[in-house]
N, C-alpha and C. Protein backbone atom coordinates (compact mmCIF):
# COMPACT_ATOMS: atom_id res chain seq x y z
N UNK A 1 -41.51 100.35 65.60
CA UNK A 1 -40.64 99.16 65.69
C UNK A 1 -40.74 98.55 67.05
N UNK A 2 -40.39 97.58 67.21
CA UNK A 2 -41.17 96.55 68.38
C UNK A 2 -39.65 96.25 69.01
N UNK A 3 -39.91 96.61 70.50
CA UNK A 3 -38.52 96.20 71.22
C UNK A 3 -38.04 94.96 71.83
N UNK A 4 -37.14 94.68 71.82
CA UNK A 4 -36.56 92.90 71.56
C UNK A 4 -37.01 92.95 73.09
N UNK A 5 -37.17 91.71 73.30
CA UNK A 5 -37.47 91.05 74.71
C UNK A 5 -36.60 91.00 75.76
N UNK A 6 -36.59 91.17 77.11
CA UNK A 6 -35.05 91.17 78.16
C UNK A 6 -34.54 89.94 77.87
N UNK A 7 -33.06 90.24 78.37
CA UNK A 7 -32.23 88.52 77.55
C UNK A 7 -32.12 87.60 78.62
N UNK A 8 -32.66 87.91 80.43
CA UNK A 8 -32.82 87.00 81.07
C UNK A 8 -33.66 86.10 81.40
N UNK A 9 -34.78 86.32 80.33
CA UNK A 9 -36.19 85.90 80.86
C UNK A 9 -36.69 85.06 79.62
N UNK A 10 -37.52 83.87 79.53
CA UNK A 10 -37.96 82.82 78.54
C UNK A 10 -39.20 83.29 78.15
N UNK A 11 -39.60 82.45 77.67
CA UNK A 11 -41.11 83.06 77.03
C UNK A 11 -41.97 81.57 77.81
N UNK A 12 -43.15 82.16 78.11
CA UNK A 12 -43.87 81.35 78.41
C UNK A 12 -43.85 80.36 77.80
N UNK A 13 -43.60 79.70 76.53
CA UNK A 13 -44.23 78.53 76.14
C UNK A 13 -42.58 77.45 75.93
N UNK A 14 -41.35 78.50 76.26
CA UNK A 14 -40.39 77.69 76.58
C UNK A 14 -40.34 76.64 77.57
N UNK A 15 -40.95 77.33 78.99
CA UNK A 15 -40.50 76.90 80.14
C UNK A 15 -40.99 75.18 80.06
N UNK A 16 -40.19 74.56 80.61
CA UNK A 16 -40.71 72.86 80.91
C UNK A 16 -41.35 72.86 81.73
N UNK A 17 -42.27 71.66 81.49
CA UNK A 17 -43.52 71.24 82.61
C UNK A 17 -43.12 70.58 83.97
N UNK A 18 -44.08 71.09 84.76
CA UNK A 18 -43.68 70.93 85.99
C UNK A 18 -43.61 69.44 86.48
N UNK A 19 -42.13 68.99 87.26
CA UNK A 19 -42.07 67.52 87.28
C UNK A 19 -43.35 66.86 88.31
N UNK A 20 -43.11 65.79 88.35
CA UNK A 20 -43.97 65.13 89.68
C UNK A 20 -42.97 64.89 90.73
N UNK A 21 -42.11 65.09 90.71
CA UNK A 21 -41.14 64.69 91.99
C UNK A 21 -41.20 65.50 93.04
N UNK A 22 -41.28 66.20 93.17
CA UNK A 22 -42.04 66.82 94.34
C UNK A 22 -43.75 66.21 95.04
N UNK A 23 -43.78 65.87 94.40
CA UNK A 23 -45.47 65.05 94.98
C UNK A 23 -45.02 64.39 96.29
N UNK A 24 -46.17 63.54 96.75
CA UNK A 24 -45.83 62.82 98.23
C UNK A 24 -46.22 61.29 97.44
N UNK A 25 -47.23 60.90 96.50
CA UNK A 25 -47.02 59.62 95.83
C UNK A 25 -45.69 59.38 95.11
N UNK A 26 -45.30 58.08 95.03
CA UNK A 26 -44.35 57.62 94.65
C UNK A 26 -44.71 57.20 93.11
N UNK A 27 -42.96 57.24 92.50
CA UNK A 27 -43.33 57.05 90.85
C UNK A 27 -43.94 55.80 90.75
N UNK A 28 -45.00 55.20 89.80
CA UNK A 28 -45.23 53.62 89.72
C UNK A 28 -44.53 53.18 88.06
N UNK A 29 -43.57 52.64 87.95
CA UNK A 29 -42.38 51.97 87.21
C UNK A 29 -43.10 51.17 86.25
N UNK A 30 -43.19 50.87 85.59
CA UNK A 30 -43.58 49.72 84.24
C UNK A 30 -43.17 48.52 85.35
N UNK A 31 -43.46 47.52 85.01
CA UNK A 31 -42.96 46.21 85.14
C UNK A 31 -41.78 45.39 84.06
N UNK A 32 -40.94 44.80 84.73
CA UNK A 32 -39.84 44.58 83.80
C UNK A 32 -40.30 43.48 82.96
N UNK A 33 -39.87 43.24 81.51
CA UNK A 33 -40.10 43.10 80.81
C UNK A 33 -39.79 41.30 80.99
N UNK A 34 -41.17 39.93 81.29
CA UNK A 34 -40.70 38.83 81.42
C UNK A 34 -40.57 38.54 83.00
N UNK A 35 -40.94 39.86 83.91
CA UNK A 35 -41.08 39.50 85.27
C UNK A 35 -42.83 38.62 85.87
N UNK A 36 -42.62 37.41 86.45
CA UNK A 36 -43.89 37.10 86.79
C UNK A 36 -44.60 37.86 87.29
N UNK A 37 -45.75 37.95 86.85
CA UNK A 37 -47.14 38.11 88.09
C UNK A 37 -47.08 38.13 89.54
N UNK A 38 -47.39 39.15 90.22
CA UNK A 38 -47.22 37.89 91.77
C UNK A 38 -48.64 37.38 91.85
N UNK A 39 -48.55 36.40 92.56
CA UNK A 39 -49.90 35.33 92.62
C UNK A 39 -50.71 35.69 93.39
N UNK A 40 -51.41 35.49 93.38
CA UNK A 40 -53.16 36.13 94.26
C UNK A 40 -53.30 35.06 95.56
N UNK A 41 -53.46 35.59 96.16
CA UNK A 41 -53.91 34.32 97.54
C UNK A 41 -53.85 32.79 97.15
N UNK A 42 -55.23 33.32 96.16
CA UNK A 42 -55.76 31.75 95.71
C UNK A 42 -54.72 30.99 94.67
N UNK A 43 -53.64 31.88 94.07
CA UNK A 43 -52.80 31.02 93.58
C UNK A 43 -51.91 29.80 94.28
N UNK A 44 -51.76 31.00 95.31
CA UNK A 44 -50.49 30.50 96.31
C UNK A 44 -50.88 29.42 96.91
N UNK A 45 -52.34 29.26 97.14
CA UNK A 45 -52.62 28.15 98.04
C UNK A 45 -52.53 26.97 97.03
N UNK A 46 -52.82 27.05 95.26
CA UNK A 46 -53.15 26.18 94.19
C UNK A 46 -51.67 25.58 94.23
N UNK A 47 -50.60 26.60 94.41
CA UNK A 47 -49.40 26.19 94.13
C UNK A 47 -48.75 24.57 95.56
N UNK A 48 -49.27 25.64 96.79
CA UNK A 48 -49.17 24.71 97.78
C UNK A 48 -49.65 22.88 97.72
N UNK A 49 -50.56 23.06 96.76
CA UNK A 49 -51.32 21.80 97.03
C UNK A 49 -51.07 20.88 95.75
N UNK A 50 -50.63 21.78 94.45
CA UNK A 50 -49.62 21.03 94.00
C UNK A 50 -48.23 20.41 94.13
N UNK A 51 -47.64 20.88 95.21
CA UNK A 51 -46.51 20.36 95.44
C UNK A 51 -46.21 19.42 96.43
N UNK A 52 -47.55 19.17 97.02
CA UNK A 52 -47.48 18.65 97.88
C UNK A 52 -48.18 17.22 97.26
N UNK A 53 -49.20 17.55 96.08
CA UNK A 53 -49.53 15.95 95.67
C UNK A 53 -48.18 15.66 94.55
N UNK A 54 -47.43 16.50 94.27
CA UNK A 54 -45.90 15.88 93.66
C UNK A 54 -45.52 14.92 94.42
N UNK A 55 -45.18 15.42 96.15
CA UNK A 55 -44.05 15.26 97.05
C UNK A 55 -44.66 13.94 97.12
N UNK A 56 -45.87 13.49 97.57
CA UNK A 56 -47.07 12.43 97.78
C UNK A 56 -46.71 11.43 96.72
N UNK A 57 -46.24 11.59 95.44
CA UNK A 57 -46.12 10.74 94.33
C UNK A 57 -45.05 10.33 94.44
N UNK A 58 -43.91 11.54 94.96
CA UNK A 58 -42.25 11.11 94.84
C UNK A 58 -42.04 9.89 95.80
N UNK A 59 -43.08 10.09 96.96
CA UNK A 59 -42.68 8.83 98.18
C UNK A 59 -43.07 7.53 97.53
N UNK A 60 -44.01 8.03 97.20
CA UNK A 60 -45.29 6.72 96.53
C UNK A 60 -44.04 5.81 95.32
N UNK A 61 -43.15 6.34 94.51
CA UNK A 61 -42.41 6.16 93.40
C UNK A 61 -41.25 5.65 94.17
N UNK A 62 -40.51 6.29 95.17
CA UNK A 62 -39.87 5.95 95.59
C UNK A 62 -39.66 4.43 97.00
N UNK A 63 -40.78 4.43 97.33
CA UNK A 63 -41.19 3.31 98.18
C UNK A 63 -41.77 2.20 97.14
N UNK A 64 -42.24 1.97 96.10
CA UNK A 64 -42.10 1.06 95.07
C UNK A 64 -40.62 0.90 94.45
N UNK A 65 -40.04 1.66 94.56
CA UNK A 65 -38.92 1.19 93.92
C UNK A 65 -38.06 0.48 94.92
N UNK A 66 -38.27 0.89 96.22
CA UNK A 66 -37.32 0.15 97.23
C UNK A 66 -37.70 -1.13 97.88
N UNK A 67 -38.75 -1.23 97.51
CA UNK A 67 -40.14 -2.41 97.21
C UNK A 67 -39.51 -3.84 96.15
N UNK A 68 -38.94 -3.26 95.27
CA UNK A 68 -38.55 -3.96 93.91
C UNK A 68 -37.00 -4.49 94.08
N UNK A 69 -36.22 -3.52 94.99
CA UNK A 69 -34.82 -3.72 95.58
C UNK A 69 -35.24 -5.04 96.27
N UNK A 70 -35.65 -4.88 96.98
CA UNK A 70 -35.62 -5.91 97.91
C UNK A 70 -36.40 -7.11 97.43
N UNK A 71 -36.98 -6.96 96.29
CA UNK A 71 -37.84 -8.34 95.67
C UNK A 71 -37.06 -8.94 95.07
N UNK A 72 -36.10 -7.89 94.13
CA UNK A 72 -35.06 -8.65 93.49
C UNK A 72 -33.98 -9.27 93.82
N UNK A 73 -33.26 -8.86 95.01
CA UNK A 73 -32.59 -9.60 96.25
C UNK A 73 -33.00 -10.66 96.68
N UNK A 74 -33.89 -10.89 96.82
CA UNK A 74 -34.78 -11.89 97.66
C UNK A 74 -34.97 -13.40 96.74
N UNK A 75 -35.09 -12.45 95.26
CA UNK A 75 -35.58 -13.60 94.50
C UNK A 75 -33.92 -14.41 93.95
N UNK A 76 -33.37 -13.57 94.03
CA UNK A 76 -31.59 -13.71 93.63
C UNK A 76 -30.81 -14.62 94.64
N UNK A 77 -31.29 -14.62 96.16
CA UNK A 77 -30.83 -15.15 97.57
C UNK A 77 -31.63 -16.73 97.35
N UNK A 78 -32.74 -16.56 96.66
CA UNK A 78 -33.74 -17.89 96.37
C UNK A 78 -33.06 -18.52 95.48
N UNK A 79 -32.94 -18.54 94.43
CA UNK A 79 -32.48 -19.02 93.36
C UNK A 79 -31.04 -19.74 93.55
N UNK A 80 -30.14 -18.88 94.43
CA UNK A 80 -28.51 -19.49 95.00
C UNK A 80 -29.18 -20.50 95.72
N UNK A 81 -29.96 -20.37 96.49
CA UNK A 81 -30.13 -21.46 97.04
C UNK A 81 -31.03 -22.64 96.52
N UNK A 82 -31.59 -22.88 96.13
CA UNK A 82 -31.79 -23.42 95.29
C UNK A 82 -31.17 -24.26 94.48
N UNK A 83 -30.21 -23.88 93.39
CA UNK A 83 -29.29 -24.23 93.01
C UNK A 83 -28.08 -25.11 93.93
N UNK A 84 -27.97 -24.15 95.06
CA UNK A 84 -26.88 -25.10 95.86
C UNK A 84 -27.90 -26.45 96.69
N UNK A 85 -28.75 -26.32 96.63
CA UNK A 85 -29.67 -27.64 97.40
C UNK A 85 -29.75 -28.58 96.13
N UNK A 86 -29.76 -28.20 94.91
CA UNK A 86 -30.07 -28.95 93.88
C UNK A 86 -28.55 -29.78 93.57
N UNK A 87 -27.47 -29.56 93.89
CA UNK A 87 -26.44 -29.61 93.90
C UNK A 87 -25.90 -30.41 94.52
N UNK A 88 -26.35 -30.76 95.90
CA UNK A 88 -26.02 -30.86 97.11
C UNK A 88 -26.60 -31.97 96.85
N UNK A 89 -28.01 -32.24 96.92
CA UNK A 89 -28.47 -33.59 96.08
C UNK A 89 -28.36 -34.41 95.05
N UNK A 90 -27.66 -33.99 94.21
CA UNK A 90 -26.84 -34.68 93.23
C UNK A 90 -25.50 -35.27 93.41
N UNK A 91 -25.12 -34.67 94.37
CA UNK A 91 -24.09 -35.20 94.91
C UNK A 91 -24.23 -36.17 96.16
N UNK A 92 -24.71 -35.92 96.79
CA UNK A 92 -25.20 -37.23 98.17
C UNK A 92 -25.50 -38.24 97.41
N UNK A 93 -26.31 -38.06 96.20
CA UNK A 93 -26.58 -39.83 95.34
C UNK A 93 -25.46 -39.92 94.35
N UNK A 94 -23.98 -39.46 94.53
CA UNK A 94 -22.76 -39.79 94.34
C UNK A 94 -22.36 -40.90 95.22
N UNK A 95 -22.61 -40.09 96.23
CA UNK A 95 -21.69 -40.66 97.21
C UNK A 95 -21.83 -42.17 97.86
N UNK A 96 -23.08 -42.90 97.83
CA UNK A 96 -22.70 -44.64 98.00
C UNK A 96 -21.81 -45.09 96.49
N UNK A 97 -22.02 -44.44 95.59
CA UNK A 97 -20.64 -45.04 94.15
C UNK A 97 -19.71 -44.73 94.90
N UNK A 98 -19.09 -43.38 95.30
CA UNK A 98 -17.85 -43.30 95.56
C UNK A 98 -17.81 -44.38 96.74
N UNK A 99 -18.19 -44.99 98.15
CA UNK A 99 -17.74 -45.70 98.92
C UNK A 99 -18.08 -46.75 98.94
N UNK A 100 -18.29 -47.35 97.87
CA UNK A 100 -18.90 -48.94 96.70
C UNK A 100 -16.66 -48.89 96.01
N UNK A 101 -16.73 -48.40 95.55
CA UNK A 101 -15.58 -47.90 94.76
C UNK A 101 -14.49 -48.20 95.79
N UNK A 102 -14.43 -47.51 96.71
CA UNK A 102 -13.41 -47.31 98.20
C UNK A 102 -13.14 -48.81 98.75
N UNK A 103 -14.29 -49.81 98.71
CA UNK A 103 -14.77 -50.28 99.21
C UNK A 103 -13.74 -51.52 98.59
N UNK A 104 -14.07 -51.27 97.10
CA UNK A 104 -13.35 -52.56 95.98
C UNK A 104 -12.14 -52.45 96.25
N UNK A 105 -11.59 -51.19 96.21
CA UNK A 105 -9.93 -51.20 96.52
C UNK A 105 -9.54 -51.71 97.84
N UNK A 106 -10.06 -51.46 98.73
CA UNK A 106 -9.68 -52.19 99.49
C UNK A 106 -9.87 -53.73 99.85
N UNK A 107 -10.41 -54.36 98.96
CA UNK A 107 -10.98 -55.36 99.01
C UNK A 107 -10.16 -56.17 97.82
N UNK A 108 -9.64 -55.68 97.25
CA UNK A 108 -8.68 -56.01 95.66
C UNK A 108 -7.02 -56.27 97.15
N UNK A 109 -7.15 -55.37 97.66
CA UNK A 109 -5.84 -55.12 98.29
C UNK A 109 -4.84 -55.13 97.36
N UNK A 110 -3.53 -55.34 97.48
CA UNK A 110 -2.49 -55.94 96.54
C UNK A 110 -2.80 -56.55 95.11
N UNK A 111 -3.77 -57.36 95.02
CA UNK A 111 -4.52 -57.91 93.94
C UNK A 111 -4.48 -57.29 92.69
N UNK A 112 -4.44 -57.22 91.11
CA UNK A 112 -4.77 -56.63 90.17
C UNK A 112 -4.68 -55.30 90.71
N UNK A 113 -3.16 -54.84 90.49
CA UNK A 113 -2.96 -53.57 90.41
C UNK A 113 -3.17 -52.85 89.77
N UNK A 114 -3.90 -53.05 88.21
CA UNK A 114 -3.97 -52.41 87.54
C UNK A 114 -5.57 -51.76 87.49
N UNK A 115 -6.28 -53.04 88.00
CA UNK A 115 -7.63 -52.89 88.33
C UNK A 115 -7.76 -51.39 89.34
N UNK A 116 -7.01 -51.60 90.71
CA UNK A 116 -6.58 -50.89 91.63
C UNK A 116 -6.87 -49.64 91.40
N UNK A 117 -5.56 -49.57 89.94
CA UNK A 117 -4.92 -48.19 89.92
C UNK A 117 -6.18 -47.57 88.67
N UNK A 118 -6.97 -48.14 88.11
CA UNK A 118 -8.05 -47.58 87.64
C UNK A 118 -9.47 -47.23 88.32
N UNK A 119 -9.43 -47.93 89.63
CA UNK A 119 -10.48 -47.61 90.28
C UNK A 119 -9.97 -46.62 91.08
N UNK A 120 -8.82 -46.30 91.57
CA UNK A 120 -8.34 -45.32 91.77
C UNK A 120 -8.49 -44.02 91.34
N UNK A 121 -8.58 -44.06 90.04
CA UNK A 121 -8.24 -42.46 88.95
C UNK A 121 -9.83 -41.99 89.02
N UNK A 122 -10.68 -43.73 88.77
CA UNK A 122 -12.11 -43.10 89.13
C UNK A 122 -12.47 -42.42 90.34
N UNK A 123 -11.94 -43.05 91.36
CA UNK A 123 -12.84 -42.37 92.65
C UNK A 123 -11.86 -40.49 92.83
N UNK A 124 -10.66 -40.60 92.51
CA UNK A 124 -10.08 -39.33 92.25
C UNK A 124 -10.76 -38.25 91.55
N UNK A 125 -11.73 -38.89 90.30
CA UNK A 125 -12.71 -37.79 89.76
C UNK A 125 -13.64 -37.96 89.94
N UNK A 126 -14.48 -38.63 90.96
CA UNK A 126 -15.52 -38.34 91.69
C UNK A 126 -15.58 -37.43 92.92
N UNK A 127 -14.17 -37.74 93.46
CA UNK A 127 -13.91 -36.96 94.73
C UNK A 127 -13.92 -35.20 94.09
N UNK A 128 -13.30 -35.18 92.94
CA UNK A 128 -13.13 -33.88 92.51
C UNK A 128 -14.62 -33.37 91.98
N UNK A 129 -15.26 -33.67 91.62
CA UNK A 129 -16.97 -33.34 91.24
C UNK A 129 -17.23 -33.22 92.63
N UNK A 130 -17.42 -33.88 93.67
CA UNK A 130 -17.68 -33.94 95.00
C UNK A 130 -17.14 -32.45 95.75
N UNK A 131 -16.10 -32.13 95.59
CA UNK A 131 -15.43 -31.04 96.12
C UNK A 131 -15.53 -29.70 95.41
N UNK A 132 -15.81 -30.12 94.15
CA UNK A 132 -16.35 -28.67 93.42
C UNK A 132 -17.77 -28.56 93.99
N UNK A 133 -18.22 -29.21 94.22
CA UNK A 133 -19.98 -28.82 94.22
C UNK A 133 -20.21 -28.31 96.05
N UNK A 134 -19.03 -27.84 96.84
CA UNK A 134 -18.74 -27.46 98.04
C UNK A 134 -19.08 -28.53 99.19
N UNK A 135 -19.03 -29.73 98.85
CA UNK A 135 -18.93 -30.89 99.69
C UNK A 135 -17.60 -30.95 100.38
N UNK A 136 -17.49 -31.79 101.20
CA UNK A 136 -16.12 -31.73 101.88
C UNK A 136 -16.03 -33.17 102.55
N UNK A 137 -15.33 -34.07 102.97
CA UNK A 137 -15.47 -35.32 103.51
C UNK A 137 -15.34 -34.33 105.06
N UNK A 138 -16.09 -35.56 105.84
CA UNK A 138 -15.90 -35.14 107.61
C UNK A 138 -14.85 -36.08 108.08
N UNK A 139 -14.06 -34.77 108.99
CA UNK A 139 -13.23 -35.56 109.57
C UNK A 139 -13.16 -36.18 111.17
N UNK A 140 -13.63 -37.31 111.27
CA UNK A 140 -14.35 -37.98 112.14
C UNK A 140 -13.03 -38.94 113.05
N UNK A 141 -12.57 -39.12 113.87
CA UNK A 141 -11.25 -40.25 114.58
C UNK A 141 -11.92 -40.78 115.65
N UNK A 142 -11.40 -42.18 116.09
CA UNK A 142 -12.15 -42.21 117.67
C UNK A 142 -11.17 -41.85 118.70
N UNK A 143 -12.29 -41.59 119.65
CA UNK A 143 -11.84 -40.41 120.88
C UNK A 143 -12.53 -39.41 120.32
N UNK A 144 -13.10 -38.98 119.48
CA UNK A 144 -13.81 -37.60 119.60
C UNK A 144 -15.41 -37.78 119.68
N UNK A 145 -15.59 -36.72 120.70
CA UNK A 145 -17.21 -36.80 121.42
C UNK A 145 -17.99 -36.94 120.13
N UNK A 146 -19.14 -37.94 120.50
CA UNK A 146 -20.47 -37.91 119.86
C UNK A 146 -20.96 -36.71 119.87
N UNK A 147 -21.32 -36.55 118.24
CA UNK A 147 -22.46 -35.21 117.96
C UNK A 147 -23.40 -35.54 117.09
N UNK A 148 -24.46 -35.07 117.48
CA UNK A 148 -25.66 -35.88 117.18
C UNK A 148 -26.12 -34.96 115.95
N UNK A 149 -25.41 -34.07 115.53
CA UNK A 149 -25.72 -33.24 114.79
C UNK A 149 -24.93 -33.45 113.34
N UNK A 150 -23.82 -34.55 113.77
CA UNK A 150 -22.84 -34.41 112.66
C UNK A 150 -22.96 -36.53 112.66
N UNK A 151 -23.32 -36.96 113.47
CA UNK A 151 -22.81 -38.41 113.49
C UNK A 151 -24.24 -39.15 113.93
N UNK A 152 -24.30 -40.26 113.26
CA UNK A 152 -24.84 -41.28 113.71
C UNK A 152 -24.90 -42.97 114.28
N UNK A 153 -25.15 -42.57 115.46
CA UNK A 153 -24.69 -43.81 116.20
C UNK A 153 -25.49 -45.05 115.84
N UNK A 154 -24.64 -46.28 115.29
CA UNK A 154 -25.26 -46.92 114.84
C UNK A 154 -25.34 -48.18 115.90
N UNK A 155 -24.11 -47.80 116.78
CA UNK A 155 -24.44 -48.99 118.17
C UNK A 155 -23.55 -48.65 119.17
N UNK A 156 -23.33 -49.14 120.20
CA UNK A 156 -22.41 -48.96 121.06
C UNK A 156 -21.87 -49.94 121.28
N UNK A 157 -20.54 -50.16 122.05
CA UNK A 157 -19.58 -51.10 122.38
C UNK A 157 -18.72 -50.74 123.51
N UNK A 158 -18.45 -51.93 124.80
CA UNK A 158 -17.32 -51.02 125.67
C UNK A 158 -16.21 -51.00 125.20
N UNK A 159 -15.33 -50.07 125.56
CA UNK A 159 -14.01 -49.63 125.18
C UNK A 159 -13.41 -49.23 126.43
N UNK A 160 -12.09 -49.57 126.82
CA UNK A 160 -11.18 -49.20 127.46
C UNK A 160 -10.50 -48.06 127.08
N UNK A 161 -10.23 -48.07 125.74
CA UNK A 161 -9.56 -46.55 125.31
C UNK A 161 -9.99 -45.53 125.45
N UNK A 162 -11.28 -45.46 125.48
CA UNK A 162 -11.80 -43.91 125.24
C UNK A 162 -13.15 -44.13 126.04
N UNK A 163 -13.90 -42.67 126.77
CA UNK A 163 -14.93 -42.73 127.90
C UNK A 163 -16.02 -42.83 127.15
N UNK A 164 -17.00 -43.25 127.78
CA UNK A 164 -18.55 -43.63 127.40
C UNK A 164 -18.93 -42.19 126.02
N UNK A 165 -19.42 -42.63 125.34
CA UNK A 165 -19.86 -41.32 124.65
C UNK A 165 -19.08 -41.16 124.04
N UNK A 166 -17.93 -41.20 123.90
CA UNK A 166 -17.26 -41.04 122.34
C UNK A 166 -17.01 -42.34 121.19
N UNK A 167 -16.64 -41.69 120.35
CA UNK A 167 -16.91 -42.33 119.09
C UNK A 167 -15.66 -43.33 119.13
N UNK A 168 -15.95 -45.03 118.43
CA UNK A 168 -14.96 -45.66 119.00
C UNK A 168 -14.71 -46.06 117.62
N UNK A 169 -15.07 -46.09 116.79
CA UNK A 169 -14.93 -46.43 115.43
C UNK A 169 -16.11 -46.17 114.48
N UNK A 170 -15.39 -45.26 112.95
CA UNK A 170 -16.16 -45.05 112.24
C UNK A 170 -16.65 -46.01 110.80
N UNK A 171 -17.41 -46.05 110.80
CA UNK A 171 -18.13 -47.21 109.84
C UNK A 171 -18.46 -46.78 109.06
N UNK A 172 -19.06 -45.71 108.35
CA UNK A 172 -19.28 -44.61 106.82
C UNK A 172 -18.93 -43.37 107.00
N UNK A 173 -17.85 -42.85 106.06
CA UNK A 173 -17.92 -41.49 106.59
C UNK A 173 -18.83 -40.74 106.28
N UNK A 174 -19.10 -39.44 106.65
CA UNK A 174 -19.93 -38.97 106.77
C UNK A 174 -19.42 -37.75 105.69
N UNK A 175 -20.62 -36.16 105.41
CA UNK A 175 -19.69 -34.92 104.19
C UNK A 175 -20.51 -33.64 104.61
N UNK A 176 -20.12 -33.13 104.51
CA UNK A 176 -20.44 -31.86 105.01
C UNK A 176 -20.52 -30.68 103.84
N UNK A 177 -21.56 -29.91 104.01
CA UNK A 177 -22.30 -28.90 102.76
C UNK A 177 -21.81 -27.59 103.47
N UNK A 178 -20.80 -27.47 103.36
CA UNK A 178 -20.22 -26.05 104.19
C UNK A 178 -20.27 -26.32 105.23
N UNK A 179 -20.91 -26.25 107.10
CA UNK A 179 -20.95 -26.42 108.05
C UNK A 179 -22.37 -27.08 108.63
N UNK A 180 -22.83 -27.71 107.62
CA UNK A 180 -23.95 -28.42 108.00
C UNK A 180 -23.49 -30.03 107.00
N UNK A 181 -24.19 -30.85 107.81
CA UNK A 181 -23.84 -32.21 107.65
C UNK A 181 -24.67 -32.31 106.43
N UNK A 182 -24.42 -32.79 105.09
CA UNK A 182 -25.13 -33.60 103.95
C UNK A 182 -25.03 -34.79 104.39
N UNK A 183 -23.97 -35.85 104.85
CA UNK A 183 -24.58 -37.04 105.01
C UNK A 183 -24.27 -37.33 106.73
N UNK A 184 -24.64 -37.65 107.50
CA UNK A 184 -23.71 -37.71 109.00
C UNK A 184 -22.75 -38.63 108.92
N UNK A 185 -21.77 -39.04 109.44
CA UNK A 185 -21.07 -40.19 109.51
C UNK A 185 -21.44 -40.89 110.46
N UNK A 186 -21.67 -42.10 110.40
CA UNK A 186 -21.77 -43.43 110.95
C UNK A 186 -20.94 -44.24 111.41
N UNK A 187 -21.49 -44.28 112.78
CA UNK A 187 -20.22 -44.66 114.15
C UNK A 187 -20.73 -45.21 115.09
N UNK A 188 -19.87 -46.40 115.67
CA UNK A 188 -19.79 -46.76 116.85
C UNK A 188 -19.32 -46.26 117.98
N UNK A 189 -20.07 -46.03 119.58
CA UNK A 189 -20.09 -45.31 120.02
C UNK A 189 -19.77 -45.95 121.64
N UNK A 190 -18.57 -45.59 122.84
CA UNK A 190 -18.46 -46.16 124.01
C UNK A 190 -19.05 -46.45 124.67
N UNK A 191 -19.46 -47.46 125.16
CA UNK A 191 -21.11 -47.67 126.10
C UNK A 191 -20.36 -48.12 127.54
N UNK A 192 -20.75 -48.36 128.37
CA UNK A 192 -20.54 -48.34 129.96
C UNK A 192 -19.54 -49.53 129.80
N UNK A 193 -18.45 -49.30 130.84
CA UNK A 193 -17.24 -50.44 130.90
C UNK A 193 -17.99 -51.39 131.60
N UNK A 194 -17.43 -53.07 130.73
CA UNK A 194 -17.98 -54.15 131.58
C UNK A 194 -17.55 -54.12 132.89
N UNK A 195 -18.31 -55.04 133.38
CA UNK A 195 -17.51 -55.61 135.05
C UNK A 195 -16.51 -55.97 134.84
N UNK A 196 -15.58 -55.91 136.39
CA UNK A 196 -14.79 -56.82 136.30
C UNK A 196 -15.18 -58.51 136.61
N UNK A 197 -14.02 -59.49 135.79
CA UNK A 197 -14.59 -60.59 136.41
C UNK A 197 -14.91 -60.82 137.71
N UNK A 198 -13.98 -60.36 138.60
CA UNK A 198 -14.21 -60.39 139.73
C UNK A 198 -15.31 -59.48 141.20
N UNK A 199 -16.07 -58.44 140.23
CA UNK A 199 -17.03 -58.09 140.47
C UNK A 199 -16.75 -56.68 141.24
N UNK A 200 -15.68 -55.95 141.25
CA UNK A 200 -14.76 -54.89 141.18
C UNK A 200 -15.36 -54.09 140.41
């Protein structure tokens, strides 16, 4: 009869295999599952030089578009103006009717009031077309200096009231397109005081 085996000891073909953890190489791990590649030199440089003819396109895209800002501004700043010059000229060849008109009423005086009071209502809605279209009458008095920018001297005369160079009476008024003159007003202007008779 065959004697049982000691009860502290395994049998050879129990024992487990010997680990690697004791080695001096390190474990090498699977790769996780969906982790990139890392890139090879020559990727990295492929990657570099794509992003850089992106970046090259983004300026390129973006400097046309700021290209187009400013065209469309430009063409929008044209067009107002435009319009207000087109405007502005339609209205200046108003304006001998309206002071043809000015002209009758005062010239009716007292006369056919009724005439008067209809040439009246007209030049009232001319003046109002006139003032919508950003015209403005100039306001011109004498005693105020000649400006050659706003008035035109159509002669001179001496005057005692007021010094050489200012305006001594106005003869057409003149209208103004915001701060520039559409028509100048037309004026007589102080010219050098005569002698005296007595040579004073």
């Amino acid at each position: 009869m065959t004697a049982p085996a000691p009860q502290g000891r395994r049998s050879t073909a129990e024992e487990p295999a010997p680990s690697d953890a004791g080695s001096d190489a390190p474990a090498q791990e699977p790769p996780a599952p969906g982790a990139p590649d890392r890139p090879s030199p020559a990727g990295g440089e492929e990657s570099a030089a794509l992003v850089a003819e992106r970046d090259e396109y983004l300026e390129a895209l973006q400097r046309t578009q700021a290209e187009f800002e400013n065209y469309r501004r430009r063409v929008d700043r044209d067009r107002v103006a435009a319009s207000e010059a087109a405007r502005h000229q339609f209205v200046g060849q108003l304006l001998p009717v309206l002071d043809n008109l000015e002209r009758a009423v005062e010239a009716l005086g007292g006369a056919g009031s009724e005439v008067v009071t209809g040439l009246e209502m007209v030049i009232g809605q001319l003046a109002a077309v006139v003032a919508d279209a950003g015209v403005s009458e100039m306001t011109v008095v004498p005693g105020d200096a000649f400006d050659p920018s706003l008035h035109e001297a159509i002669g001179r005369e001496p005057s005692g009231d007021h010094p050489e160079g200012a305006v001594t009476q106005v003869v057409q008024k003149g209208y103004l397109a915001g701060d520039a003159a559409l028509r100048p007003a037309r004026v007589l202007v102080a010219g050098p005081q005569a002698p005296a008779a007595d040579g004073t």
